[in-house]
Each structure stands twice: as structure tokens, then as C-alpha cells.
Protein backbone atom coordinates (compact mmCIF):
# COMPACT_ATOMS: atom_id res chain seq x y z
CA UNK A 1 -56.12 263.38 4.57
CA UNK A 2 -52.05 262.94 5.13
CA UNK A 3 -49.70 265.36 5.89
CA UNK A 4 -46.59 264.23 4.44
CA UNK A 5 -43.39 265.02 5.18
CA UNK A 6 -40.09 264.79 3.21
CA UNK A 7 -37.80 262.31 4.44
CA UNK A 8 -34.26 261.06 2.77
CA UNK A 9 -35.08 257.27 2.91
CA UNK A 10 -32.08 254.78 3.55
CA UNK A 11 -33.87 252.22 1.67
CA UNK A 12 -37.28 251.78 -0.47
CA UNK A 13 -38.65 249.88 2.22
CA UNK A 14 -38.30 252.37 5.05
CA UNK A 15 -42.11 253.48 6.01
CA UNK A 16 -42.83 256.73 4.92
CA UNK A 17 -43.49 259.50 7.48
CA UNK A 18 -46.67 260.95 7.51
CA UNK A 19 -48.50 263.04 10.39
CA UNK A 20 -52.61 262.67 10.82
CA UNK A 21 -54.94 265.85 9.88
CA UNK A 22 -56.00 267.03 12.89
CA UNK A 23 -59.26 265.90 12.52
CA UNK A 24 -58.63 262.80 12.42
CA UNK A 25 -56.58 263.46 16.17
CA UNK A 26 -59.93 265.26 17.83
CA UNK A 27 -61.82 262.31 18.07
CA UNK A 28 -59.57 260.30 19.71
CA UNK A 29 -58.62 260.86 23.15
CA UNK A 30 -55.41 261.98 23.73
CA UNK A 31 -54.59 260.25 27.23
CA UNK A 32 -56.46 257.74 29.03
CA UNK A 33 -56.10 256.10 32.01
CA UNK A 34 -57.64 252.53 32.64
CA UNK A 35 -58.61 252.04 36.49
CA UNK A 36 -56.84 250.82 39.82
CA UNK A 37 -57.61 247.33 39.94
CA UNK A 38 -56.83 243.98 42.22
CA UNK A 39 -54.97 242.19 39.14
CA UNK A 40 -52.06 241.71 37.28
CA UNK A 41 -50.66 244.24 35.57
CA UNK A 42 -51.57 245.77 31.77
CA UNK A 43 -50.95 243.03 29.24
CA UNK A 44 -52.81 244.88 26.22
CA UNK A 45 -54.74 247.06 24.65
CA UNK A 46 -57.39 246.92 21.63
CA UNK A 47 -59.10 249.92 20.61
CA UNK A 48 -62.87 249.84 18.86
CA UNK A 49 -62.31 253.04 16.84
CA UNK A 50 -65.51 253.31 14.83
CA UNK A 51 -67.76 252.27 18.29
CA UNK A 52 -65.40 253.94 20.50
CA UNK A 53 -63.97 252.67 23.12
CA UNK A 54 -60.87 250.84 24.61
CA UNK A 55 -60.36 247.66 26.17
CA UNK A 56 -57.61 246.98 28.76
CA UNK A 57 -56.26 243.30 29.69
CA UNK A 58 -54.94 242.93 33.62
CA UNK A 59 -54.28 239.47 32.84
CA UNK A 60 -57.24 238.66 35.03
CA UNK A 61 -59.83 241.02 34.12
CA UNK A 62 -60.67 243.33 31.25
CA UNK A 63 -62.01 246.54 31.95
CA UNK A 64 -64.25 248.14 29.27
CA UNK A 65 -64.09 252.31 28.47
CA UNK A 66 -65.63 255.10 26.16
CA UNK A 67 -63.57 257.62 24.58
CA UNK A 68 -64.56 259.95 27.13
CA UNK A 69 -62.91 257.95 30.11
CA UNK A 70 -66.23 256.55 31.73
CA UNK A 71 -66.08 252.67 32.56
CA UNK A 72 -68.53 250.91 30.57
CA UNK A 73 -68.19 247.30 32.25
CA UNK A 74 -65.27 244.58 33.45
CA UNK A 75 -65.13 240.61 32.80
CA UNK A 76 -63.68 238.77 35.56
CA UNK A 77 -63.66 234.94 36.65
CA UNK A 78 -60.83 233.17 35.10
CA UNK A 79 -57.44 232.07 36.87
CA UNK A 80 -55.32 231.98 33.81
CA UNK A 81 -53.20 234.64 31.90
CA UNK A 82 -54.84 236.98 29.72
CA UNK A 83 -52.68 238.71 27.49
CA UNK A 84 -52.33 240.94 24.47
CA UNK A 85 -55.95 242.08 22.76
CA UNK A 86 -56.83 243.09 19.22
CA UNK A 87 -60.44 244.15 18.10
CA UNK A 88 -61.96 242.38 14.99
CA UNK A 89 -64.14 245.08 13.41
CA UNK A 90 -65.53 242.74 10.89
CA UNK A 91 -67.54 240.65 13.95
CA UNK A 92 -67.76 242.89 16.68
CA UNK A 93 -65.70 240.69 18.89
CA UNK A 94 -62.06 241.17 21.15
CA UNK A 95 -59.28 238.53 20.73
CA UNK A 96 -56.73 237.59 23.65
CA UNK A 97 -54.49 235.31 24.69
CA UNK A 98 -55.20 232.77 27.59
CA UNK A 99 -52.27 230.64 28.97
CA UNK A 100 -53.14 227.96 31.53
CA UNK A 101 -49.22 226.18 31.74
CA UNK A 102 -49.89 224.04 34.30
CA UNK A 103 -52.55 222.16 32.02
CA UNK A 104 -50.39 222.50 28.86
CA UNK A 105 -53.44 224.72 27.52
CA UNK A 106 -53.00 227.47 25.06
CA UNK A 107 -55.91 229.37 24.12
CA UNK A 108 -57.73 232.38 22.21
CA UNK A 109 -59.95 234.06 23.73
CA UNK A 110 -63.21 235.19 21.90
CA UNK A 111 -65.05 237.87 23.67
CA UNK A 112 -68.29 238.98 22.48
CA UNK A 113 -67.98 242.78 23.88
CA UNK A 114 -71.03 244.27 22.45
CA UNK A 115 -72.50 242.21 25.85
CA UNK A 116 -69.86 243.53 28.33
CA UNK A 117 -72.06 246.73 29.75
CA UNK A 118 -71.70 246.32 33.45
CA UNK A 119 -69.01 245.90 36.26
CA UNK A 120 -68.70 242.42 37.08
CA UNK A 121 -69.41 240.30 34.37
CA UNK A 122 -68.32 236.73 35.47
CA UNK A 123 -67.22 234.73 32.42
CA UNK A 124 -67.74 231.49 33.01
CA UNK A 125 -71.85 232.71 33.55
CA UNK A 126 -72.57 234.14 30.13
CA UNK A 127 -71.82 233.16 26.67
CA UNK A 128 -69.59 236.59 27.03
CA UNK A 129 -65.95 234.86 26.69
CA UNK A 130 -65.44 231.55 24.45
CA UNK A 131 -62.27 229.76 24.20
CA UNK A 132 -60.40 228.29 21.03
CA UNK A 133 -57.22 226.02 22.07
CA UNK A 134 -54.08 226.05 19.66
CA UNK A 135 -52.46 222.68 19.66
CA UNK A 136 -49.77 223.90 17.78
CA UNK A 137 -48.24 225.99 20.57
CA UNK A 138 -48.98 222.94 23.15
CA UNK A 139 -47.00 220.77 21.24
CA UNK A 140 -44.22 223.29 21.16
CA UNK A 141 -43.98 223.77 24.60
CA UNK A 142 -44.63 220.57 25.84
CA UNK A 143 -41.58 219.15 23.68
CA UNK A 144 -38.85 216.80 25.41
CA UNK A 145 -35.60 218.52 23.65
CA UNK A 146 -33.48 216.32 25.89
CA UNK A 147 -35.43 213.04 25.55
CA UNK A 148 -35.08 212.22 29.38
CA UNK A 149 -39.08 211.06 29.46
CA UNK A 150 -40.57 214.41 31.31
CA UNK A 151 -41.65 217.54 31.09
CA UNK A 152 -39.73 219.88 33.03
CA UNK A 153 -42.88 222.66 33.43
CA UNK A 154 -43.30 226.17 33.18
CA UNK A 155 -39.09 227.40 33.95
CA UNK A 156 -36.76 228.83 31.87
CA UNK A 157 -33.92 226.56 32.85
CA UNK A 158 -33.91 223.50 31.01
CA UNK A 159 -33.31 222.72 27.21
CA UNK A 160 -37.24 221.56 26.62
CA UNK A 161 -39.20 223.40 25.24
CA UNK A 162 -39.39 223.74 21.30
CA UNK A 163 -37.74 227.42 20.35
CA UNK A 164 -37.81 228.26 23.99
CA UNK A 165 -42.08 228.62 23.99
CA UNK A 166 -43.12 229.52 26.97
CA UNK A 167 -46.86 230.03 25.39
CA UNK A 168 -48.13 232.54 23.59
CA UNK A 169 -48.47 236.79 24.09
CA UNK A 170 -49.12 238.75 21.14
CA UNK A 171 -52.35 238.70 18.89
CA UNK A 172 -53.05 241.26 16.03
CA UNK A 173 -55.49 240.80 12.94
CA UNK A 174 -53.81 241.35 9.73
CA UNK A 175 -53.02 240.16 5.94
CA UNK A 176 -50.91 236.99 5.23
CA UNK A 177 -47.38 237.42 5.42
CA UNK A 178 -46.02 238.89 1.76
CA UNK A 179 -48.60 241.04 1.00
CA UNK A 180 -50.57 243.66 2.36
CA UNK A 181 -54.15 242.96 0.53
CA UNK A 182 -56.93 239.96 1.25
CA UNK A 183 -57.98 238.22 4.10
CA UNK A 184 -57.08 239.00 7.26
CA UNK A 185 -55.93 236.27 9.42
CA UNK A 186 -55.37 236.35 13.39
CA UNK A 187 -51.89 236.63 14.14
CA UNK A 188 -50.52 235.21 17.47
CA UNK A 189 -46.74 235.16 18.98
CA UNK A 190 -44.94 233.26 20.99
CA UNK A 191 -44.06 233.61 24.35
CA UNK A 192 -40.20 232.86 24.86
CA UNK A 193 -38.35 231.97 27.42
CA UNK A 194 -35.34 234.35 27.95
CA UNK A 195 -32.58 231.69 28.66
CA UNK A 196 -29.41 232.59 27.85
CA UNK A 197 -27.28 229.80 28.31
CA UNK A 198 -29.35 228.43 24.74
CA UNK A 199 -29.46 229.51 21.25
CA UNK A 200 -32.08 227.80 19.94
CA UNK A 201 -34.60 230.70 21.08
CA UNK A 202 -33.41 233.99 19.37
CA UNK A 203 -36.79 233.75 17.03
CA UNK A 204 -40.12 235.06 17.83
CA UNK A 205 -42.71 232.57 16.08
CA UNK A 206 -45.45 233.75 14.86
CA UNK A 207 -48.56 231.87 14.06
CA UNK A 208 -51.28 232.88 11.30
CA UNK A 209 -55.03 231.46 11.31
CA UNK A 210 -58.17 232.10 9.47
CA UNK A 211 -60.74 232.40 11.98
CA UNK A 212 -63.29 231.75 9.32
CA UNK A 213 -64.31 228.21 10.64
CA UNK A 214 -63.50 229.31 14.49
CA UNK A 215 -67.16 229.04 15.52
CA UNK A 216 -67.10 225.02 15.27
CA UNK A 217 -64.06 225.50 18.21
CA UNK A 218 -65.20 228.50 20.36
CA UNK A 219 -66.01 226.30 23.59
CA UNK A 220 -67.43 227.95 27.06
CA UNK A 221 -64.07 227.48 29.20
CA UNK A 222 -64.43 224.63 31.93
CA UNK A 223 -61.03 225.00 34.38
CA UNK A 224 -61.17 222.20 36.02
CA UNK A 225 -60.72 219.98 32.99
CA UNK A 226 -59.74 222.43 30.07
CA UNK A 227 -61.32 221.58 26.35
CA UNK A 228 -59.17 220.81 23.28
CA UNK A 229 -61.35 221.87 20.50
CA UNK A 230 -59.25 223.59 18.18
CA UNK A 231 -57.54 224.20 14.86
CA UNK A 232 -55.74 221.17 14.22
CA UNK A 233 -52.78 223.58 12.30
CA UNK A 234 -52.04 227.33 11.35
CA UNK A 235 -52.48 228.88 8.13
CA UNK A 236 -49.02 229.33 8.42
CA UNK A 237 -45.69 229.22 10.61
CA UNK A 238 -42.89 232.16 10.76
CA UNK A 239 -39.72 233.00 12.41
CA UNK A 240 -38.19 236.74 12.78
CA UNK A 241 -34.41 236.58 14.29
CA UNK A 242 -34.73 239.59 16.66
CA UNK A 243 -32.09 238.06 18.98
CA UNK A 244 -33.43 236.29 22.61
CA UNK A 245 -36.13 238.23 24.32
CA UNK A 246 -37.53 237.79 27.71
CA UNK A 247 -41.25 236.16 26.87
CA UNK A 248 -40.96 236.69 23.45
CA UNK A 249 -43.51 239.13 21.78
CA UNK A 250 -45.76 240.98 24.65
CA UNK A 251 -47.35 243.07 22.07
CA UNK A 252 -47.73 242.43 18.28
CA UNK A 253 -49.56 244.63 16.26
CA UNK A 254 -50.93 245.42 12.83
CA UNK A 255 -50.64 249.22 10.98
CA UNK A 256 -52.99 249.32 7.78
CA UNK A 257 -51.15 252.50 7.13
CA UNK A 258 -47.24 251.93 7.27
CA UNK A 259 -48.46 248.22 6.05
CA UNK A 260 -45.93 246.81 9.01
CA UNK A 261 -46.55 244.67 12.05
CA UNK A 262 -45.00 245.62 14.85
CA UNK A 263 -43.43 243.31 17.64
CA UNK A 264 -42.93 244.91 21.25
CA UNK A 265 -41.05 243.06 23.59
CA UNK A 266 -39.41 242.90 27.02
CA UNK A 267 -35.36 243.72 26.62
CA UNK A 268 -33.05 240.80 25.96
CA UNK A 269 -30.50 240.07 27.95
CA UNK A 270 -27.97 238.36 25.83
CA UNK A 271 -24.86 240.60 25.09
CA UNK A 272 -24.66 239.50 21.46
CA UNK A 273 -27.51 241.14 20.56
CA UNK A 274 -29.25 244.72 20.76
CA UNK A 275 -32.07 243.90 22.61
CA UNK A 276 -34.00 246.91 21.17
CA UNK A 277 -37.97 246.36 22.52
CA UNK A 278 -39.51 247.28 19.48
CA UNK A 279 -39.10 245.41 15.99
CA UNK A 280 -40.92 245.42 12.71
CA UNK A 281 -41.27 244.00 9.44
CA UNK A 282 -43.02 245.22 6.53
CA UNK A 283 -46.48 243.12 5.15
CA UNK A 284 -45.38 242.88 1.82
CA UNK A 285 -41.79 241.05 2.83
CA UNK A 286 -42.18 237.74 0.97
CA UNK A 287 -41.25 234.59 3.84
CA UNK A 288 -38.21 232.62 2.31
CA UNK A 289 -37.50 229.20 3.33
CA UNK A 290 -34.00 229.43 5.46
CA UNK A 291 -32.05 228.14 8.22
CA UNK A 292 -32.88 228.93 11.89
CA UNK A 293 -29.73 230.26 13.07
CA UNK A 294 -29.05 228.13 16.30
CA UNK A 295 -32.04 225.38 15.85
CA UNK A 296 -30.57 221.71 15.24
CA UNK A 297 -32.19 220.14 12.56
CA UNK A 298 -33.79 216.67 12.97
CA UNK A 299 -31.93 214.19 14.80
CA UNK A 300 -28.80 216.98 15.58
CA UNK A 301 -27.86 217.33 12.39
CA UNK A 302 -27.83 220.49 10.17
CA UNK A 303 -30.13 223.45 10.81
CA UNK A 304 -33.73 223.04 11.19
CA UNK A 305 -35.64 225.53 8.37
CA UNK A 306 -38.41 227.34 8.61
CA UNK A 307 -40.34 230.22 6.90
CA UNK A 308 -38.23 233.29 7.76
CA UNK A 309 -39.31 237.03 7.69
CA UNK A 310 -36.70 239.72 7.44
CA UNK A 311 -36.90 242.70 9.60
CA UNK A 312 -38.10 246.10 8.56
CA UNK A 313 -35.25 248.02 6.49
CA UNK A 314 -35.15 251.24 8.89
CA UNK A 315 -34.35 252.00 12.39
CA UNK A 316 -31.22 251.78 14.86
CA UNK A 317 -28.80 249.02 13.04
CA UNK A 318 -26.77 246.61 15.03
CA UNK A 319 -23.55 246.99 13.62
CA UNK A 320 -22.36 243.37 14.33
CA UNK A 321 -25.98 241.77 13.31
CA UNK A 322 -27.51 243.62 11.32
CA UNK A 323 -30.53 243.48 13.53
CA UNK A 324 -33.00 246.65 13.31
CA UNK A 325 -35.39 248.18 15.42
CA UNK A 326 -36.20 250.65 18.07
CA UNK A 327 -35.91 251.29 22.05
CA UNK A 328 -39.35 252.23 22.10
CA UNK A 329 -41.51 250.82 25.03
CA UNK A 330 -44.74 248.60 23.62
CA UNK A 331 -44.38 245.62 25.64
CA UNK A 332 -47.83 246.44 28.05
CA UNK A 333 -50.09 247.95 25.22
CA UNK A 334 -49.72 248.77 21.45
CA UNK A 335 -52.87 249.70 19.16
CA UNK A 336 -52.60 251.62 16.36
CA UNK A 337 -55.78 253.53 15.04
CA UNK A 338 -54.95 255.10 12.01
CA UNK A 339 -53.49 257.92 10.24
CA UNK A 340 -50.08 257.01 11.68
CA UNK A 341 -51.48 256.94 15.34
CA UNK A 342 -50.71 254.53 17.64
CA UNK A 343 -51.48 253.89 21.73
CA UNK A 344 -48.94 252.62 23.75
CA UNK A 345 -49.52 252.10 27.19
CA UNK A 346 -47.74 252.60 30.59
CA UNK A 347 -47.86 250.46 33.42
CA UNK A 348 -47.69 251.61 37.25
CA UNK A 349 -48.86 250.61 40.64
CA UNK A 350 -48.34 247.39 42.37
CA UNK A 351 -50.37 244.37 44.21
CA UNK A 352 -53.98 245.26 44.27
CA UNK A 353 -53.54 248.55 42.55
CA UNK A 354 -52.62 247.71 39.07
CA UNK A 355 -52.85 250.89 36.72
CA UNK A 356 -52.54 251.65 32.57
CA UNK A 357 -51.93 255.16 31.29
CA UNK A 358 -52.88 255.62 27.33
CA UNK A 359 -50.70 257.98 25.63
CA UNK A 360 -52.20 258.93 22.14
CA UNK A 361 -48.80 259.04 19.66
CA UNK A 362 -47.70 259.23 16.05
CA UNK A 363 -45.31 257.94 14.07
CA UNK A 364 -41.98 260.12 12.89
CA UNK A 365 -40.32 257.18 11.37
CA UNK A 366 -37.17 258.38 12.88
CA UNK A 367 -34.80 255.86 14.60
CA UNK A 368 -33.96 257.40 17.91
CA UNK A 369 -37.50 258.60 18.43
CA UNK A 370 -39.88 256.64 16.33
CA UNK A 371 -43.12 257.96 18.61
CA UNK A 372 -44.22 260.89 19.49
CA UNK A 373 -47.20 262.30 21.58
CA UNK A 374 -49.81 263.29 18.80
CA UNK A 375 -50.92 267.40 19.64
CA UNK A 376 -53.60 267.84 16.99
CA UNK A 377 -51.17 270.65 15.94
CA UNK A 378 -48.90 269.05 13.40
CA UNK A 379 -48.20 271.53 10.34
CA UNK A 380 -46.48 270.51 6.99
């Protein structure tokens, strides 16, 4: 059941504020903390509610734990970046993303979890972790913007580099853009670069797939010469103007309840904008075919267009852009669970003792503090 709350709502689109019984709070754990570990720091979260446990992502390893805090297993062996995480309850299996630049390789990585039950696991000795490249986001990032013949690499400083990708970060399962029913399609973001001295990169792109057909792709990954067996396009292409963001989305996320996604992000650093770090935009807000404020169209002229999504109607408002969202940190771990509860997760420690702290929260829909930490004690 809901507790519901009044609320005077600035618009018909604002998310409603409601608290979770607290039954649904005691079987969650309300704070977690994932291990000290010789990796890179938290990249993401994804939380197996109905088995439960929760899965970390230090880039380099995943670590594996039950509700009650007790590490079930880890999954190490890779050299690329392994970022955000969702859980796909309909299969059983966890969803990252794998960057390997240096190869112009973009990947998914499909992790059959139900298998991860010890410390250790290497991946590239079981049929554990699988691999499905994205063309789509290679082509973007490889792109010669300056036709001078080259690729200029993994840096921010150059004008290559189609909307700024610098790869890919987020990954959440959820319905097709403009509505909030039917399949359910993996969602991934782009990484951009946070280059000011451009404006052809104040979008975060997000990608939509139907992993229906994914097991004809899902390849064991070979490093020293990296497969391309992949979709050959997405379901679909979007752009949300949040304003330039350092890496683009770290953490996107899906809430069945509020019927949003939910973009965290590393702050901006261009003055013209906000540079909140958290944005939304509600499931059933139809994409409209629009300019990309700042992208050249083909050969210089115009705007290019693309399928645009407006941001969610509530929040802190830029007065000068009309931009929306919330100074909320969700750039290291974002999962909601249901019921209006979400966990975001804190980073700390340093080289060889990278840490994650869980905080259990729930929304309050309000725009100075949108989260709060969930007591189990919430009245009407």
C-alpha cells in the first residue's frame, strides 16, 4: 500500500509524492556498505529485489551481496571500464557497460549472476560474463568532426567526436520513450565529454534496444582482438538538453512507480547552465522531432534534428533556461526498488581501497530535497 501525501502540484506532470508502508521498508536494508577493494571506484548499482541482493560495479570487478551484508561472490578479469548496472528480472541476468576506447569498442555486458557464488570468479573462464558490442556508439565516437583524416583518441580537447561521446555510462531497463506500458527495452547513455569551449555536446543521448534477439550477439570477450557482433541499430535514438555535463549520464535509471527515468550526472561546468546532477523526464513524454540546439546540420548548414525528450515538469528551474532538475548526488549508484525507494550510493577511499556506502531513501518530490533517508516510520 501508498501513503499519500497532499502536495500543491505546479504542473500535472509533477510526480506525485507518496511514502512506502513500512512493510514494504523492513525488508530492505537500510544501509549497506559494499567492501574495500583494489579497483576503481563505485560506478553502479543494481539491486535483485525479489532474490535479494545487490550488486556493486568498481569498474573492474563486481562484488556480489545479500540483504543481510554477507559477500556472496566477485567477478574479476577484465581491463576495461565497467560502469553503471541494472538487473533484468525477467532473465535473471545483470547489465553493464564495458568501454575499451583504445579499441573503439563499446559494449554491454551480460552477466549471468545466478553463477556468481564465490570470490574470484575470473570472467574470461566461465560462460559467467558475455559481451554485446553497440556499433552505434563506435561510430559516434570515432567520428572525424574536423575532417583532418584521424582520430584524435580518448581527450576531451578536440572537436571529434559526434555530440561529444566519450562512450557510454548509464544502463536502465524500461518502456519505450512516450509511454509507460509494453516492452521493456535496455536503455543506455552516453558518456560525454565535458568540453566547454563546444556546444555541440549539451545533450545526453540515449539509446533504446530490445534485447529480445541479444543471444545471437552475446560473445565470450577476447581482449586482445575485441568481437563486433552486435545490433546493427537501436530501437531508437534520443536527446535531453540538460546543458554540458562532465561524462554525460553516470547513472540512468528507471522508477515503475513515479513512471520517470532518472539521469545522474557529474556537475557541468559551463556557466550558462545549472549544472544540477540529477535530471528527469517522465515515461509518458511523447519524443518530438526538433532541432539540437548547438549541433550543425549536414554539411554546416542548419541544425541537425533529432528525437528530443523534454525534461520532467518539477524541480529547481533555471530561470534563464528553463532547465529542471535537482542537486541531488546519483552519479556512483542509483537503483530504485519500489514504493518510492531508491539507493543511491556514496563513494570513499582511494587507490587500492575503493569503498560504496548504500543509503536506503525515498522520494519527497520536493525540489531542494528530493531524497530522503527512508526510517520505516513515515505516518500520513
Amino acid at each position: 500500500m501508498y501513503l499519500t501525501l497532499p502536495l500543491l502540484l505546479a504542473s500535472a506532470n509533477v510526480a506525485p509524492v507518496q511514502l512506502a508502508s513500512p512493510a514494504a521498508i523492513s525488508g530492505l536494508p537500510r544501509y549497506q556498505n559494499g567492501g574495500t577493494w583494489d579497483s576503481g571506484h563505485v560506478q553502479g548499482i543494481a539491486v535483485d529485489v525479489q532474490g535479494g541482493y545487490i550488486y556493486y560495479s568498481f569498474t573492474n570487478l563486481i562484488a556480489k551481496y545479500d540483504f543481510s551484508g554477507k559477500l556472496v561472490g566477485t567477478l574479476v578479469g577484465w581491463t576495461g571500464h565497467l560502469g553503471d548496472l541494472d538487473f533484468n528480472a525477467a532473465n535473471g541476468k545483470l547489465y553493464g557497460s564495458l568501454e575499451y576506447k583504445k579499441d573503439k569498442a563499446f559494449y554491454i555486458a551480460v552477466i549471468d549472476v545466478r553463477r556468481l557464488d564465490r570470490i574470484g570468479i575470473e570472467a574470461s573462464k566461465t560462460g559467467i560474463f558475455r559481451t554485446v558490442y553497440l556499433p552505434e556508439v563506435a561510430r559516434d565516437y570515432s567520428a572525424d568532426l574536423d575532417g583532418d583524416g584521424k582520430f584524435d583518441g580518448d581527450i576531451a580537447a578536440t572537436p571529434d567526436h559526434r555530440y561529444g561521446c566519450s562512450g557510454i555510462d548509464g544502463v536502465a531497463f524500461g518502456p519505450a520513450f512516450g509511454r509507460s506500458d509494453g516492452k521493456r527495452y535496455l536503455t543506455v547513455a552516453y558518456g560525454i565529454y565535458g568540453n566547454t569551449g563546444r556546444a555541440d555536446n549539451d545533450h545526453q543521448v540515449l539509446l533504446q534496444y530490445d534485447i529480445a534477439d541479444w543471444d545471437r550477439y552475446a560473445s565470450p570477450l577476447t581482449e586482445v582482438a575485441p568481437h563486433r557482433h552486435g545490433p546493427a541499430m537501436a530501437h531508437g535514438k534520443y536527446f535531453v538538453r540538460t546543458g554540458n555535463t562532465q561524462y554525460g549520464v553516470q547513472n540512468l535509471s528507471y522508477d515503475e512507480m513515479l513512471q520517470r527515468w532518472f539521469l545522474g550526472v557529474y556537475r557541468g561546468k559551463k556557466p550558462s547552465f545549472p549544472n544540477y546532477l540529477l535530471y528527469a523526464v517522465d515515461a509518458r513524454e511523447k519524443p518530438v522531432r526538433a532541432d539540437l540546439v548547438g549541433v550543425p546540420g549536414s554539411g554546416g548548414k542548419g541544425r541537425e534534428q533529432g528525437m528530443l525528450l523534454r525534461l520532467a515538469q518539477d524541480g529547481l528551474k533555471d530561470p534563464a533556461t528553463s532547465i529542471r532538475g535537482w542537486n541531488q548526488k546519483a552519479d556512483v549508484g542509483s537503483q530504485p526498488v519500489g514504493q518510492g525507494l531508491f539507493y543511491f550510493s556514496v563513494n570513499s577511499g582511494g587507490k587500492g581501497q575503493q569503498s560504496a556506502d548504500l543509503t536506503l531513501m525515498r522520494w519527497t518530490g520536493d525540489a531542494q530535497r528530493p531524497f530522503v533517508p527512508a526510517t520505516g516510520e513515515e505516518r500520513q
